[in-house]
ModelCIF file with pLDDT and N, C-alpha, C, O atoms, coordinates in Angstrom:
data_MODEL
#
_entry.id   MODEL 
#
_entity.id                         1 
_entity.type                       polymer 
_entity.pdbx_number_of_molecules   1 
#
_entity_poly.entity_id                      1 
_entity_poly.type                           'polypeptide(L)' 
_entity_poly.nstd_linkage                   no 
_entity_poly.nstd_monomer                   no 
_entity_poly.pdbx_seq_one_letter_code       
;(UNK)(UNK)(UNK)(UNK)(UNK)(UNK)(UNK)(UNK)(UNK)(UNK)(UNK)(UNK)(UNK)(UNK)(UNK)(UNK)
(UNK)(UNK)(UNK)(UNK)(UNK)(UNK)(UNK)(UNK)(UNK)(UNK)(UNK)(UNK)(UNK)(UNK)(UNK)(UNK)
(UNK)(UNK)(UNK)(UNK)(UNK)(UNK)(UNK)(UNK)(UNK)(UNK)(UNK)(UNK)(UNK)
;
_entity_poly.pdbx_seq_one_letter_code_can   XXXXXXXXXXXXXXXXXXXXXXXXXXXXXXXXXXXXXXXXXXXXX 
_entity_poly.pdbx_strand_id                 A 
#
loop_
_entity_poly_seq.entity_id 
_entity_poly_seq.num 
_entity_poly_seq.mon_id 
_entity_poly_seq.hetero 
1 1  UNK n 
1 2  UNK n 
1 3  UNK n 
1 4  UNK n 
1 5  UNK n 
1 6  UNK n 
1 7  UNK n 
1 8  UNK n 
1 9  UNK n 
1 10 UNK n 
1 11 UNK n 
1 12 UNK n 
1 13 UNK n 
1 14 UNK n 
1 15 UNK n 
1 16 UNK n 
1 17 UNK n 
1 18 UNK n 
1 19 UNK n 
1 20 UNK n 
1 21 UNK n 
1 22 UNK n 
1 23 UNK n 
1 24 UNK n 
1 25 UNK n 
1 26 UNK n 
1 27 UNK n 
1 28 UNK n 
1 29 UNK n 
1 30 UNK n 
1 31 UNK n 
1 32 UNK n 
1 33 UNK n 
1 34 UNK n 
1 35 UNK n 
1 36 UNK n 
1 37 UNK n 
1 38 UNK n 
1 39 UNK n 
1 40 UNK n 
1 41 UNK n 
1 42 UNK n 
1 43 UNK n 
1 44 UNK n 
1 45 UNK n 
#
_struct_asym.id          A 
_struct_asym.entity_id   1 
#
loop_
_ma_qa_metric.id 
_ma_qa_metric.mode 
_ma_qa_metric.name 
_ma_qa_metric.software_group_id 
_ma_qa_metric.type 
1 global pLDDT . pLDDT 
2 local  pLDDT . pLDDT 
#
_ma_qa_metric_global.metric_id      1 
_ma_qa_metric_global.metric_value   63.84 
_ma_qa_metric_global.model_id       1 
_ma_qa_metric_global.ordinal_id     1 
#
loop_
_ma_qa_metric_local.label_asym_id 
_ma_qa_metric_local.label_comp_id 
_ma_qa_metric_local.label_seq_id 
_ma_qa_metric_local.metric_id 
_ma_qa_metric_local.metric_value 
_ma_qa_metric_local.model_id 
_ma_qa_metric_local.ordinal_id 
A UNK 1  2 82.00 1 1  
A UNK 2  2 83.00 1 2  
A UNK 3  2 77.00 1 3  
A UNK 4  2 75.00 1 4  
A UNK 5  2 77.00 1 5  
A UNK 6  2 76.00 1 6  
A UNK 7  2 73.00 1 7  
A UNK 8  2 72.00 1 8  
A UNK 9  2 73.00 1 9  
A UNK 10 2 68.00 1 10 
A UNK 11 2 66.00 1 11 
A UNK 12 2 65.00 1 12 
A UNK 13 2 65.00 1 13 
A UNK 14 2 60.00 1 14 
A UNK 15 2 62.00 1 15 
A UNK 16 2 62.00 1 16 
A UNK 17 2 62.00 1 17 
A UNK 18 2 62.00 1 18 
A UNK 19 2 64.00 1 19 
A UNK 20 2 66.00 1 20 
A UNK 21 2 65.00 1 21 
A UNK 22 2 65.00 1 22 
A UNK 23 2 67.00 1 23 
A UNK 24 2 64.00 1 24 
A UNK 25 2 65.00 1 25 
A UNK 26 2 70.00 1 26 
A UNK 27 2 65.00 1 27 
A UNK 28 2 64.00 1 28 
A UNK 29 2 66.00 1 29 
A UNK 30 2 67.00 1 30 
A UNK 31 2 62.00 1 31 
A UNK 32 2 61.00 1 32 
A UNK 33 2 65.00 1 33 
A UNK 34 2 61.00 1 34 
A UNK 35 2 53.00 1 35 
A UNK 36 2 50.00 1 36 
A UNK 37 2 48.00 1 37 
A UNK 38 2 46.00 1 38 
A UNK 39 2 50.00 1 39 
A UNK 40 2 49.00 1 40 
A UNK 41 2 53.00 1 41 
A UNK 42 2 55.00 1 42 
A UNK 43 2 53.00 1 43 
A UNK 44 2 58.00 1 44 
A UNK 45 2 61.00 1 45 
#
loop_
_atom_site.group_PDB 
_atom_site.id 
_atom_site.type_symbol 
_atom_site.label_atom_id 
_atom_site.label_alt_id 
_atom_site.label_comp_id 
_atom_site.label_asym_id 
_atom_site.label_entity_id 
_atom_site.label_seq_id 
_atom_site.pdbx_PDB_ins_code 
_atom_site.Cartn_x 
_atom_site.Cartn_y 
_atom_site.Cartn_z 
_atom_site.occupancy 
_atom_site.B_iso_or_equiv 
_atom_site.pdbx_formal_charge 
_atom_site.auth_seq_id 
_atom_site.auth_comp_id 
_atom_site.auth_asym_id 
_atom_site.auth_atom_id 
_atom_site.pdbx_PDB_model_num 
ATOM 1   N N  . UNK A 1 1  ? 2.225  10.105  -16.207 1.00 82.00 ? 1  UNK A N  1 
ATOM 2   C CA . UNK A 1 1  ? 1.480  8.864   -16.450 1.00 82.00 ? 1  UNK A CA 1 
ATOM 3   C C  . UNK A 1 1  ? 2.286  7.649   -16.018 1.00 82.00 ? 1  UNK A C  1 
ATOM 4   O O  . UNK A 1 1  ? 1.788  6.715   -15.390 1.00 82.00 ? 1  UNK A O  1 
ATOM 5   N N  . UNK A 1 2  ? 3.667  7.721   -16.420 1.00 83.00 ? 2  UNK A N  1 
ATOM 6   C CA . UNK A 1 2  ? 4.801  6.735   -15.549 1.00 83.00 ? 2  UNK A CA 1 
ATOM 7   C C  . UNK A 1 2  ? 4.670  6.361   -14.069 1.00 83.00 ? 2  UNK A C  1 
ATOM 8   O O  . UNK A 1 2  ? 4.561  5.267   -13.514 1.00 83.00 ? 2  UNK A O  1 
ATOM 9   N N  . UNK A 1 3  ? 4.723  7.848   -13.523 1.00 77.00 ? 3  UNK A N  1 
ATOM 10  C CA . UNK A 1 3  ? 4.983  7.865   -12.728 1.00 77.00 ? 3  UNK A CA 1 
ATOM 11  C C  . UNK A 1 3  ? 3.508  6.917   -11.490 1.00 77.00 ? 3  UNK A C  1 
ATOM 12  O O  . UNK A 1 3  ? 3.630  6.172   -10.518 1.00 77.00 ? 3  UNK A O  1 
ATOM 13  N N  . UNK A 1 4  ? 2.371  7.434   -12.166 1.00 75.00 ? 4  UNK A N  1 
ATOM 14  C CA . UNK A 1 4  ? 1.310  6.965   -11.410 1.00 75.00 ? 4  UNK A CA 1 
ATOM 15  C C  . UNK A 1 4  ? 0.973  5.757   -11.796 1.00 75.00 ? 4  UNK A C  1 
ATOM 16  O O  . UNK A 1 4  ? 0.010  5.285   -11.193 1.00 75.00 ? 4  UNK A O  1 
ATOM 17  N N  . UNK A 1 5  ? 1.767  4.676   -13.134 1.00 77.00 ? 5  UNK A N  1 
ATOM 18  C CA . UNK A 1 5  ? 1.123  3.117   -13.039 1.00 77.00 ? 5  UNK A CA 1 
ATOM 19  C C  . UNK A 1 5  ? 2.143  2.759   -12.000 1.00 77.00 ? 5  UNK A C  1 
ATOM 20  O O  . UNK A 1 5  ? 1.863  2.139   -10.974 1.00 77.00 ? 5  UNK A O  1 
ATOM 21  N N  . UNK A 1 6  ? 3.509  3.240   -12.365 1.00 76.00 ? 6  UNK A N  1 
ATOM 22  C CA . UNK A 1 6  ? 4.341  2.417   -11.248 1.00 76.00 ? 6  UNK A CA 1 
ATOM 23  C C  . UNK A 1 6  ? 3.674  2.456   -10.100 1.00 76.00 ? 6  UNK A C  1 
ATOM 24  O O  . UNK A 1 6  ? 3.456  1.416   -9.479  1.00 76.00 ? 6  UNK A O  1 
ATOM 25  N N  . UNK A 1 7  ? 3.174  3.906   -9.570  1.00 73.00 ? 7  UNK A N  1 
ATOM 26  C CA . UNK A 1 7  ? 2.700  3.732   -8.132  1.00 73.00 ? 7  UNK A CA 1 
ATOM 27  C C  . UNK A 1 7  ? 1.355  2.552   -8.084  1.00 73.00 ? 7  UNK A C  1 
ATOM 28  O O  . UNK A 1 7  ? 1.155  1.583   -7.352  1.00 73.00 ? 7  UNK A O  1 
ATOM 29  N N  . UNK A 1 8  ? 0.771  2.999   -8.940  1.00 72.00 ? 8  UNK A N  1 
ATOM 30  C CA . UNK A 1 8  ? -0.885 1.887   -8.103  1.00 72.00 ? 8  UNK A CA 1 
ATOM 31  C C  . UNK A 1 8  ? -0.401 0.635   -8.558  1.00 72.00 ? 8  UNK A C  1 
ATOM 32  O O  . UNK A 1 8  ? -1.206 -0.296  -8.580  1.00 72.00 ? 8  UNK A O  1 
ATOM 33  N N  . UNK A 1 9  ? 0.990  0.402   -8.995  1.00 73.00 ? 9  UNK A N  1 
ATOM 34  C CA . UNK A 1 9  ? 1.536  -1.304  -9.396  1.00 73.00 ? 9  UNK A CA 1 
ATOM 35  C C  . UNK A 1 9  ? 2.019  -1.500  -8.137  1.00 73.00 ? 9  UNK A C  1 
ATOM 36  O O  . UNK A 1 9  ? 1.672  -2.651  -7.870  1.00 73.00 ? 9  UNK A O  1 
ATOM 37  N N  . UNK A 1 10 ? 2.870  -0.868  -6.806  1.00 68.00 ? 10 UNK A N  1 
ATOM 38  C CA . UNK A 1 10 ? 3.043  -1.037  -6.087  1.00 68.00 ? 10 UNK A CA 1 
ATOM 39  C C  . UNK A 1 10 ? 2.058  -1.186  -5.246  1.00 68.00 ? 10 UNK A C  1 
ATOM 40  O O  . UNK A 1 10 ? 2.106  -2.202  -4.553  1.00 68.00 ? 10 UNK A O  1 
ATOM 41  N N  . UNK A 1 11 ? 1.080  -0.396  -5.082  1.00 66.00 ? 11 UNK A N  1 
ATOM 42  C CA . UNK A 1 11 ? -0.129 0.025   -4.454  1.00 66.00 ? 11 UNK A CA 1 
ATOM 43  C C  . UNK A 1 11 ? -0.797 -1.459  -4.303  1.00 66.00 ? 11 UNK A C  1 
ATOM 44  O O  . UNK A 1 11 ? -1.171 -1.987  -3.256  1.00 66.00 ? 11 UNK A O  1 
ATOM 45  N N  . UNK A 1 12 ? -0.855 -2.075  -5.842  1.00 65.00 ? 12 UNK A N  1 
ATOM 46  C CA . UNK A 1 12 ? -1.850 -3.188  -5.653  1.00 65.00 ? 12 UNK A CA 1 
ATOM 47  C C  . UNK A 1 12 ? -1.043 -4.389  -5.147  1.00 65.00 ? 12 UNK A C  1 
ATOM 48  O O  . UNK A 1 12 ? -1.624 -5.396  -4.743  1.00 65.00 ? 12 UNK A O  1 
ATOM 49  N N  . UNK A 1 13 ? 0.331  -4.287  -5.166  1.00 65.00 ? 13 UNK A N  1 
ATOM 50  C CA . UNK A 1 13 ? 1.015  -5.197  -4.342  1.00 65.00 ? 13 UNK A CA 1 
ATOM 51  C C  . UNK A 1 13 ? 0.699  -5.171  -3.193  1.00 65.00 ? 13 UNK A C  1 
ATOM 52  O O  . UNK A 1 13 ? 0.356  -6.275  -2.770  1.00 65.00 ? 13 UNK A O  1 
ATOM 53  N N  . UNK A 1 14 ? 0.658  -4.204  -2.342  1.00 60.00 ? 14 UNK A N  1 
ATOM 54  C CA . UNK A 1 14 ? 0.173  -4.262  -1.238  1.00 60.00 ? 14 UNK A CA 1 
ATOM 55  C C  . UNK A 1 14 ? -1.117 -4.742  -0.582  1.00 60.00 ? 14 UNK A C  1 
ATOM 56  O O  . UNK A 1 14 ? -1.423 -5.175  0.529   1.00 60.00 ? 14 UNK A O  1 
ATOM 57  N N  . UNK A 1 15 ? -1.751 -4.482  -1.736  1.00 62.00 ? 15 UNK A N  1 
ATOM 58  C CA . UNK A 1 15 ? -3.719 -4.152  -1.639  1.00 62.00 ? 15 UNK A CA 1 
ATOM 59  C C  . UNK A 1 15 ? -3.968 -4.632  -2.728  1.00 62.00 ? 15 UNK A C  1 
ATOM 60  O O  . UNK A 1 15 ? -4.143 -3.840  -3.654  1.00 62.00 ? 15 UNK A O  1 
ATOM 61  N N  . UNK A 1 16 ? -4.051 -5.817  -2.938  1.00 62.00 ? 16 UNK A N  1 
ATOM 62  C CA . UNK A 1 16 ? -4.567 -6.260  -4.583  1.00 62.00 ? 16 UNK A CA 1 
ATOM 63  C C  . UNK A 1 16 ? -6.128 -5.709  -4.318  1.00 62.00 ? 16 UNK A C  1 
ATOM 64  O O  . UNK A 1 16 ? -6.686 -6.356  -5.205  1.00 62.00 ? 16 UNK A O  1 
ATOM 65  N N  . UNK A 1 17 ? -7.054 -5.042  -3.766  1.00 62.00 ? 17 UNK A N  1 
ATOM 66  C CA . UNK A 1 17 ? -8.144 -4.470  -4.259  1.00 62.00 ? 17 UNK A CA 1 
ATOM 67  C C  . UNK A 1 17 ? -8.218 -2.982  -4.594  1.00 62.00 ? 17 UNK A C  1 
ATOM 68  O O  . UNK A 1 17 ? -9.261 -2.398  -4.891  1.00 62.00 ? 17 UNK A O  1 
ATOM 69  N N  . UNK A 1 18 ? -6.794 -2.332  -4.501  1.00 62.00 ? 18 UNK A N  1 
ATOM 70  C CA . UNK A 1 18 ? -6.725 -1.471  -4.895  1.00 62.00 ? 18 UNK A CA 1 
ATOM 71  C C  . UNK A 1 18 ? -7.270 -0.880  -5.876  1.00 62.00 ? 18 UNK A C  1 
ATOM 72  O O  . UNK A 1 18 ? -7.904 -1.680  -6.564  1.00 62.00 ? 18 UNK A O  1 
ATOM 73  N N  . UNK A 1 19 ? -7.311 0.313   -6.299  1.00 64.00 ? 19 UNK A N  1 
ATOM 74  C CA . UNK A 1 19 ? -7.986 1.160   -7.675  1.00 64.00 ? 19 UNK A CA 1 
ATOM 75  C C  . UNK A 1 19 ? -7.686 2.404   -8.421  1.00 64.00 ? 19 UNK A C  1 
ATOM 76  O O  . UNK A 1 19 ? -7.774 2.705   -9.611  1.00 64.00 ? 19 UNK A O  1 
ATOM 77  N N  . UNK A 1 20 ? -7.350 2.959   -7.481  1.00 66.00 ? 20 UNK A N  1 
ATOM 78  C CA . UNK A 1 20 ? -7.220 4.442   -7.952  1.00 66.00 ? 20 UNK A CA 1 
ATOM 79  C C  . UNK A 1 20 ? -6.309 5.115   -6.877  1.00 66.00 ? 20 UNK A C  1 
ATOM 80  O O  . UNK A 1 20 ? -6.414 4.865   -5.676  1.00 66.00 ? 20 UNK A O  1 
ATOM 81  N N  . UNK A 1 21 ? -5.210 6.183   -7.524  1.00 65.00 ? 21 UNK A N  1 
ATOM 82  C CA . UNK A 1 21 ? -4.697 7.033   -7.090  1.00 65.00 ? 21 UNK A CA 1 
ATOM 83  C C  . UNK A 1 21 ? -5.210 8.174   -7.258  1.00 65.00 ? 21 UNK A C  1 
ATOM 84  O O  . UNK A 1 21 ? -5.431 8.777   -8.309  1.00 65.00 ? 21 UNK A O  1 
ATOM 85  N N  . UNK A 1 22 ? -5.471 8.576   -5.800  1.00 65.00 ? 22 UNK A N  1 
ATOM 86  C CA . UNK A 1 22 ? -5.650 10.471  -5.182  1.00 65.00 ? 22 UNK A CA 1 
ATOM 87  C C  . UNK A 1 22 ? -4.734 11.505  -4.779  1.00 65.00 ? 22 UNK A C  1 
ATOM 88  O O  . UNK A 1 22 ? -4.379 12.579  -5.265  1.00 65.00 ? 22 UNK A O  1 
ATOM 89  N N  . UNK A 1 23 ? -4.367 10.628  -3.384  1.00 67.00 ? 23 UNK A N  1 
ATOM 90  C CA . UNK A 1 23 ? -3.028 11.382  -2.977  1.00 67.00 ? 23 UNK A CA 1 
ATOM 91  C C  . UNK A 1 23 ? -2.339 10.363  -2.619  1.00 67.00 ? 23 UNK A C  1 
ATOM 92  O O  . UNK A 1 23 ? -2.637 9.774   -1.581  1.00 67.00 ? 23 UNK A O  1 
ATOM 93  N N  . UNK A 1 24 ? -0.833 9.779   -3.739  1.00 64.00 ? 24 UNK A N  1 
ATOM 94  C CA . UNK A 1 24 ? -0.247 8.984   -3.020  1.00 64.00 ? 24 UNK A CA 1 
ATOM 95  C C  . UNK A 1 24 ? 0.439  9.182   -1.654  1.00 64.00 ? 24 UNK A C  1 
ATOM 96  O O  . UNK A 1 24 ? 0.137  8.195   -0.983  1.00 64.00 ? 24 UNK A O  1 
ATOM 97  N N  . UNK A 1 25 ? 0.959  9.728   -1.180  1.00 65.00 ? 25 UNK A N  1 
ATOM 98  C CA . UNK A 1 25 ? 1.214  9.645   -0.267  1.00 65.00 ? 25 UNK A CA 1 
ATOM 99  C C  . UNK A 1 25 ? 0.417  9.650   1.216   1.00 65.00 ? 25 UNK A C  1 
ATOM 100 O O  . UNK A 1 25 ? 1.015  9.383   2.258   1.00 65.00 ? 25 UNK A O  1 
ATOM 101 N N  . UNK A 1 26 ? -1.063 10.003  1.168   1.00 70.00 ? 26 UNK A N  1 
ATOM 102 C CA . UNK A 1 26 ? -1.947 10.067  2.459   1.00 70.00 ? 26 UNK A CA 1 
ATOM 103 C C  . UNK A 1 26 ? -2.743 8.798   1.876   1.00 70.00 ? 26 UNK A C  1 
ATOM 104 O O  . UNK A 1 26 ? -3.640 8.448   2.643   1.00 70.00 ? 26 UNK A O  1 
ATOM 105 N N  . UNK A 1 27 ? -2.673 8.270   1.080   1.00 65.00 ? 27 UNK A N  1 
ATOM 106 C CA . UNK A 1 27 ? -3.015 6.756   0.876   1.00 65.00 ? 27 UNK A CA 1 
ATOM 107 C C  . UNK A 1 27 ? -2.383 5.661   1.219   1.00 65.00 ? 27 UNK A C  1 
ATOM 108 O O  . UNK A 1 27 ? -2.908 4.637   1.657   1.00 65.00 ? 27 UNK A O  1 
ATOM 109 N N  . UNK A 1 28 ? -0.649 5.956   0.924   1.00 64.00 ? 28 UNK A N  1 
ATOM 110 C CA . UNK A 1 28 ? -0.029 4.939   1.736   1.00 64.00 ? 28 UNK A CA 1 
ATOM 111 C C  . UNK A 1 28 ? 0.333  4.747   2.940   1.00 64.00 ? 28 UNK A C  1 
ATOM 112 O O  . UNK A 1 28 ? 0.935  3.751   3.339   1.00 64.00 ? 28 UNK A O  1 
ATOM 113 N N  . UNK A 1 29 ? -0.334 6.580   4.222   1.00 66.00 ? 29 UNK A N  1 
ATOM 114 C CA . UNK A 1 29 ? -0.185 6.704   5.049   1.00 66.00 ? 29 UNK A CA 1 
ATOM 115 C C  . UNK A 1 29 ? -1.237 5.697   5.958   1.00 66.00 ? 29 UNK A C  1 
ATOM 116 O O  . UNK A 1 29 ? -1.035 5.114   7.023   1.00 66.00 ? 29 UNK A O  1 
ATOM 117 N N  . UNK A 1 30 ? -2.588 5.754   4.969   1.00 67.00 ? 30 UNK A N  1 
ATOM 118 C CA . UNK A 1 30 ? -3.496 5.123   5.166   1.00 67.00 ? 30 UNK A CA 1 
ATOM 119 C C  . UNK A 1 30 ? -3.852 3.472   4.991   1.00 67.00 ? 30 UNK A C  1 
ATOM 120 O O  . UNK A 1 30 ? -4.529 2.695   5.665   1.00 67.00 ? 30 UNK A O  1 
ATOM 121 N N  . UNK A 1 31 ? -3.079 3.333   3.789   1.00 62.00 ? 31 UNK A N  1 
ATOM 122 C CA . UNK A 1 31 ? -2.970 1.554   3.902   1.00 62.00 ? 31 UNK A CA 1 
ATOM 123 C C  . UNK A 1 31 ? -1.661 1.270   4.930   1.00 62.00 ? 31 UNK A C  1 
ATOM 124 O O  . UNK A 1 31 ? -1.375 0.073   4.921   1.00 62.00 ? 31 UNK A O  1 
ATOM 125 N N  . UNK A 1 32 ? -1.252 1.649   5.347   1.00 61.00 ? 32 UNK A N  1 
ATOM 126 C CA . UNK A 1 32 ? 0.362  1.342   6.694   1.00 61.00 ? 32 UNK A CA 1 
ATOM 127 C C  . UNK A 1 32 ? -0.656 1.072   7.996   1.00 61.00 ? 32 UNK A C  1 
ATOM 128 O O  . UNK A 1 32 ? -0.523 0.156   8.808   1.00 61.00 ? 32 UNK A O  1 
ATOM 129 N N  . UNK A 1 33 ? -1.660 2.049   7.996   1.00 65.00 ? 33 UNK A N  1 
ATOM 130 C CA . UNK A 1 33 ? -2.201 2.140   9.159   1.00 65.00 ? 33 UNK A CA 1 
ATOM 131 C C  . UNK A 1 33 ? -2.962 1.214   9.272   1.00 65.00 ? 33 UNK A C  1 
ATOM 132 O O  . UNK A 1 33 ? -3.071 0.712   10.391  1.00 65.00 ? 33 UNK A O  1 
ATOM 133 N N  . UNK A 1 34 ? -3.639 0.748   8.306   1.00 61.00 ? 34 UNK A N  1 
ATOM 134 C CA . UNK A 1 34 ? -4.655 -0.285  7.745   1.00 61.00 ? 34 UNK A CA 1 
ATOM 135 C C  . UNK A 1 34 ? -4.379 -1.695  8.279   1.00 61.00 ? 34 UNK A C  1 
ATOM 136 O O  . UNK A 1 34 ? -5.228 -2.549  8.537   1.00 61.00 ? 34 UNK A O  1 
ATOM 137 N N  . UNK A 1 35 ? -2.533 -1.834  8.447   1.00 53.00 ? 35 UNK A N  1 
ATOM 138 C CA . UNK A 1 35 ? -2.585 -3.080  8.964   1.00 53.00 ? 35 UNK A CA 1 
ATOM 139 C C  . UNK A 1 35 ? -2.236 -2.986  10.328  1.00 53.00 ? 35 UNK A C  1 
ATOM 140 O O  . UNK A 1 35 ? -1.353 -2.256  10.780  1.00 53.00 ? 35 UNK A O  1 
ATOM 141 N N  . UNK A 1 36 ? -3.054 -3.849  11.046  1.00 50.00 ? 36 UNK A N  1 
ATOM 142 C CA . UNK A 1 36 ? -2.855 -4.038  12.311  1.00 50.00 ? 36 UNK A CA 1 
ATOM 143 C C  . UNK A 1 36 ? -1.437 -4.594  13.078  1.00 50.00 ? 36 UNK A C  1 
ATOM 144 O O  . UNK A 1 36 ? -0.797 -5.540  12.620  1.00 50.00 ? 36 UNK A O  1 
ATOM 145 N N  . UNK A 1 37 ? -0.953 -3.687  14.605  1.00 48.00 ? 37 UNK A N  1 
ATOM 146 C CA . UNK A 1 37 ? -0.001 -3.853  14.563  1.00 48.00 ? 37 UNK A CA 1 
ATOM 147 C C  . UNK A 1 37 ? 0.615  -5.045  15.035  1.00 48.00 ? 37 UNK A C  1 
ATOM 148 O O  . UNK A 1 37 ? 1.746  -5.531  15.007  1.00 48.00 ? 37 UNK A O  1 
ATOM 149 N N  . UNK A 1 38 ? -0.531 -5.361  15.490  1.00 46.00 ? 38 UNK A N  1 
ATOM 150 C CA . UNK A 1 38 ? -0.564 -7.143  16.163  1.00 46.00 ? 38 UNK A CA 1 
ATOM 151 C C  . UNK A 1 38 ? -0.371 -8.388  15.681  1.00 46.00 ? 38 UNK A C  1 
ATOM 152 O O  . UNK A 1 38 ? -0.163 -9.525  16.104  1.00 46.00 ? 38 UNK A O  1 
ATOM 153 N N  . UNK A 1 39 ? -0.557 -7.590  14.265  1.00 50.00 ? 39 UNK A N  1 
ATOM 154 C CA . UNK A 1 39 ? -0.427 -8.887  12.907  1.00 50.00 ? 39 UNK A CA 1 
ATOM 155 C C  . UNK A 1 39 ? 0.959  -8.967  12.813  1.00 50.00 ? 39 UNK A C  1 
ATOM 156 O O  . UNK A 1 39 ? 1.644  -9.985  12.916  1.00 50.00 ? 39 UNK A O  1 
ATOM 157 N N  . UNK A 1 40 ? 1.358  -7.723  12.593  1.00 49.00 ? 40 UNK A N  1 
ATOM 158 C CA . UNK A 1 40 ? 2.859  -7.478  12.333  1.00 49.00 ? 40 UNK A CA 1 
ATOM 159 C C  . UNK A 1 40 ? 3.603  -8.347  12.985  1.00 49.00 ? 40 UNK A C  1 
ATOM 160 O O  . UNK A 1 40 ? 3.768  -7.901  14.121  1.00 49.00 ? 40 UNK A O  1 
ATOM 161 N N  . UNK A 1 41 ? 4.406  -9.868  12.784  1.00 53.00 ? 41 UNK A N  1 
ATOM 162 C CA . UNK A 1 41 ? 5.014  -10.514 13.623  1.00 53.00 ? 41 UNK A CA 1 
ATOM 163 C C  . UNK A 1 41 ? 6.339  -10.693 13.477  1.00 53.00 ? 41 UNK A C  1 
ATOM 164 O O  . UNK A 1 41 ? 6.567  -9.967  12.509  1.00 53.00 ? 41 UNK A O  1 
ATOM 165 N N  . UNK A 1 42 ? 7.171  -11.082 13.730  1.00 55.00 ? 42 UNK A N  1 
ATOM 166 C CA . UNK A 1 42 ? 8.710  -11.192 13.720  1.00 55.00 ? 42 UNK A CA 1 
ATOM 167 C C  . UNK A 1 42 ? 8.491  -12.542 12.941  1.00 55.00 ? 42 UNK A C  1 
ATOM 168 O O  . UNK A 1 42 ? 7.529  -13.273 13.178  1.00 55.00 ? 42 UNK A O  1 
ATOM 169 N N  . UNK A 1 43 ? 9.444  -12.822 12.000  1.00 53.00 ? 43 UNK A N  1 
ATOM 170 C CA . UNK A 1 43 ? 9.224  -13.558 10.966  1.00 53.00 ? 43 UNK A CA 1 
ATOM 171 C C  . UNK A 1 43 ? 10.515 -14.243 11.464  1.00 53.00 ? 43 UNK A C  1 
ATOM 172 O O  . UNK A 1 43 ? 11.251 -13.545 12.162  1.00 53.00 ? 43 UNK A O  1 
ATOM 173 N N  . UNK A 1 44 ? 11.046 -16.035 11.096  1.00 58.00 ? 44 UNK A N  1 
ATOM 174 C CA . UNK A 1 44 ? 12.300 -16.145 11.062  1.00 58.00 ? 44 UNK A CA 1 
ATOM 175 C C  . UNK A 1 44 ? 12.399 -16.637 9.309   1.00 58.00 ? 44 UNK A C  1 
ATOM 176 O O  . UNK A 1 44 ? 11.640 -17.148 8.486   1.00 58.00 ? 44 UNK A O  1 
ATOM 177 N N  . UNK A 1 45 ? 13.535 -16.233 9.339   1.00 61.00 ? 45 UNK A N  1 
ATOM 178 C CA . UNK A 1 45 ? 13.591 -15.833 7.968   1.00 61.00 ? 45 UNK A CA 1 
ATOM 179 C C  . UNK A 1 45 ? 14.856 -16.943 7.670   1.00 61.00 ? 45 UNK A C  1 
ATOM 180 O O  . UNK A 1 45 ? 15.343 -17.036 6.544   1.00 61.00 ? 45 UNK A O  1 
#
């Protein structure tokens, strides 16, 4: 039960419309993919 709030607490960091955990890991394979790679920009930090 630990183990799965921490995850969908991370989860909704990513995805605040997040909801539910299935399979974490082919979900976060799936929200990675989710963002486009074009968005992805070099930041100066």
């Amino acid at each position: 039960k630990s183990y799965e709030e921490n995850t969908l607490s991370i989860f909704k960091e990513l995805n605040p419309n997040f909801r539910r955990i299935v399979n974490s890991k082919a979900q976060m394979d799936q929200l990675l993919l989710a963002i486009d790679s074009n968005e992805a920009k070099p930041l100066d930090l």
